[in-house]
Protein backbone atom coordinates (compact mmCIF):
# COMPACT_ATOMS: atom_id res chain seq x y z
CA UNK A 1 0.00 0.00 0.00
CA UNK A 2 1.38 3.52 -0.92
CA UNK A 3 2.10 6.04 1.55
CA UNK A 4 0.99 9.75 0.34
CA UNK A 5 2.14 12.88 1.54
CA UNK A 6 -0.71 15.86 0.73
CA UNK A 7 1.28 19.46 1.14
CA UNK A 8 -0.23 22.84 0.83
CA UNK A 9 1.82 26.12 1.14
CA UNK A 10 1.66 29.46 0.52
CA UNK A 11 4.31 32.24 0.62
CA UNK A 12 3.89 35.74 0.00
CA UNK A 13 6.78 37.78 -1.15
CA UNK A 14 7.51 41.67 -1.01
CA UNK A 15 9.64 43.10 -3.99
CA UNK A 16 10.37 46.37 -5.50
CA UNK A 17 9.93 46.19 -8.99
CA UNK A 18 10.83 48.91 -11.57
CA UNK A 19 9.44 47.69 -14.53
CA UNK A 20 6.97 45.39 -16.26
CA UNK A 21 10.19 43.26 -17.10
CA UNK A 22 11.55 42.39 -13.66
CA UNK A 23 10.60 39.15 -12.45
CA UNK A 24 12.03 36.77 -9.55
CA UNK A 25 12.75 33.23 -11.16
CA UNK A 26 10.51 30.80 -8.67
CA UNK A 27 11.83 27.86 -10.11
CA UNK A 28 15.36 28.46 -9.02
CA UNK A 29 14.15 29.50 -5.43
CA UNK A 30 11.88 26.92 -5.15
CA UNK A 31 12.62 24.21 -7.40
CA UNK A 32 11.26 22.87 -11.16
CA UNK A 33 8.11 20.38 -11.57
CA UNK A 34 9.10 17.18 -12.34
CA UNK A 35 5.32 15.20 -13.49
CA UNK A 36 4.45 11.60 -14.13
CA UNK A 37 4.10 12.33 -17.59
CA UNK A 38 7.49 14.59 -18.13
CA UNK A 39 9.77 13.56 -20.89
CA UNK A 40 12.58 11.42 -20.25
CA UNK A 41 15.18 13.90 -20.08
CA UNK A 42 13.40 15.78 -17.51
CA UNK A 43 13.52 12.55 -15.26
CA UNK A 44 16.98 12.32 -16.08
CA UNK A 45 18.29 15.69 -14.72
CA UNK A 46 16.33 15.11 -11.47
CA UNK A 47 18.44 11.84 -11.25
CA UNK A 48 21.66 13.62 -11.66
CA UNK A 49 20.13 17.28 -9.70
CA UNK A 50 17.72 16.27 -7.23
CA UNK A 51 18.03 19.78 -5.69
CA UNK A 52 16.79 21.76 -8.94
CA UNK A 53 12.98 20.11 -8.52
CA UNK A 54 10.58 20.64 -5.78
CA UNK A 55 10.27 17.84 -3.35
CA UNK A 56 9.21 14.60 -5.02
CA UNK A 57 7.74 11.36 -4.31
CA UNK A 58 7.66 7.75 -6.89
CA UNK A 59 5.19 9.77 -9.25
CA UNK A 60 6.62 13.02 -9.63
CA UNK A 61 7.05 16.38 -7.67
CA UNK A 62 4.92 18.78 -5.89
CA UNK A 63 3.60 21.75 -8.50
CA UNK A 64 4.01 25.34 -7.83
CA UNK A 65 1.78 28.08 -8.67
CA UNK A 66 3.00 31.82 -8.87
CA UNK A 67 0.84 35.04 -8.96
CA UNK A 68 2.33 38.30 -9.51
CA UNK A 69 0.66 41.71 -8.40
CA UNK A 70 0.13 43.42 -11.76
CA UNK A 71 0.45 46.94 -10.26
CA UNK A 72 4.43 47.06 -9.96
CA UNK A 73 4.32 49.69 -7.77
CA UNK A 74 2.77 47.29 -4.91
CA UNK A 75 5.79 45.86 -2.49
CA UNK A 76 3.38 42.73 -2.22
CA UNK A 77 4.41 41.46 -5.59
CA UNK A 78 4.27 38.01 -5.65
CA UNK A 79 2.33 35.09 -4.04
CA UNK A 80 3.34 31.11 -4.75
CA UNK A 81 1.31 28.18 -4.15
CA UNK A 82 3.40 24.88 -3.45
CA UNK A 83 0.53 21.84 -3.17
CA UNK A 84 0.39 18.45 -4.48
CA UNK A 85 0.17 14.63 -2.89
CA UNK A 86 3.60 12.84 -3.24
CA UNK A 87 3.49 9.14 -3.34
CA UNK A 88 5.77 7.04 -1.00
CA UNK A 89 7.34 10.29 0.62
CA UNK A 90 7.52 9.55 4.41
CA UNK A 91 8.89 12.15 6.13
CA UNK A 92 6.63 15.28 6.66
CA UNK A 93 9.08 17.39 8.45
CA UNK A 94 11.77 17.20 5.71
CA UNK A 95 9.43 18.86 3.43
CA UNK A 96 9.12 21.27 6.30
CA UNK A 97 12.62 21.98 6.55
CA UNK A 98 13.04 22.08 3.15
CA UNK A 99 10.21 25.44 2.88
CA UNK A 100 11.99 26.92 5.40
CA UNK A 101 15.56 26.76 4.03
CA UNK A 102 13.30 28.15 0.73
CA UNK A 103 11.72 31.02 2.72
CA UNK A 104 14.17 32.35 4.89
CA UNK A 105 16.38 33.93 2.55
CA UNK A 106 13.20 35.88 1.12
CA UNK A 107 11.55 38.97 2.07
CA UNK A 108 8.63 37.13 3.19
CA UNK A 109 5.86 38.94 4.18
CA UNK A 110 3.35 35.79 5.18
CA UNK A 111 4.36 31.74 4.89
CA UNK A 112 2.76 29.21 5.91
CA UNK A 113 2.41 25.22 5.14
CA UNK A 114 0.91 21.87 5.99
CA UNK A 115 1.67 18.70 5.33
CA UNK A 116 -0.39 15.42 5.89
CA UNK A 117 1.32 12.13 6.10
CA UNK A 118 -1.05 8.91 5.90
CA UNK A 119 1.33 7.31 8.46
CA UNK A 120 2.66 9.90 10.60
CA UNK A 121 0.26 12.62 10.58
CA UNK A 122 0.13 16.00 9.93
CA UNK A 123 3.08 18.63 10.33
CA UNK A 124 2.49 22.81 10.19
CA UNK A 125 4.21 25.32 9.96
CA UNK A 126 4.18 29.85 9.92
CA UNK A 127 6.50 31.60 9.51
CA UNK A 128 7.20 34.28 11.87
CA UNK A 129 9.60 38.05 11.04
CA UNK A 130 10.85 38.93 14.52
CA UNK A 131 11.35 42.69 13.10
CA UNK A 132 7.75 42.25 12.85
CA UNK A 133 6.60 41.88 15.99
């Protein structure tokens, strides 16, 4: 019997943007999709660079979602989704550790995430600015 792993995160991100043409790359911060149905070579470079993909499980990797603010002059530029069910992942706090490492080099301005583990339950997580309090 498989073991699934359901995540659900959100993270939104302040940035000063100047122009219609600066963007943040997401999928170097957070990692590339890697899906059952990918082509080959796609599987391939997650063989040989594990740490370019978001977290994965047998079937594939989690998916990410990004929404950028289209009024540029708004510091609360961007918001990303991170959700998907993992097959035969078992650890639930490694994927938290993992959005933390993510987050905490960002200037987050709200993060949060949960993770559900069919055999060892369910693991949250906020993130918290101590300049904020």
């Amino acid at each position: 019997m498989s073991n699934w792993t359901h995540v659900a995160a959100i993270v939104r991100i302040d940035c000063i943007r100047f122009s219609d043409t600066d963007h943040m790359d997401f999928d170097k911060i957070f990692g590339k999709e890697r899906l059952w149905g990918a082509p080959k070579e796609v599987w391939d470079e997650y063989e040989e660079h594990p740490d370019h993909f978001l977290p994965s499980g047998s079937e594939g990797t989690l998916h990410k979602s990004v929404w950028e603010n289209p009024d540029i002059g708004s510091i609360a530029s961007y918001t990303v989704s991170i959700f998907g069910d993992l097959r035969d992942h078992d650890d639930p706090n490694a994927i938290i550790e993992w959005f933390k490492q993510k987050v905490d080099p960002l200037p987050v301005r709200q993060a949060v995430i949960t993770v559900m583990n069919a055999y060892y339950g369910t693991v949250n997580w906020t993130y918290e600015n101590s300049e904020s309090e």
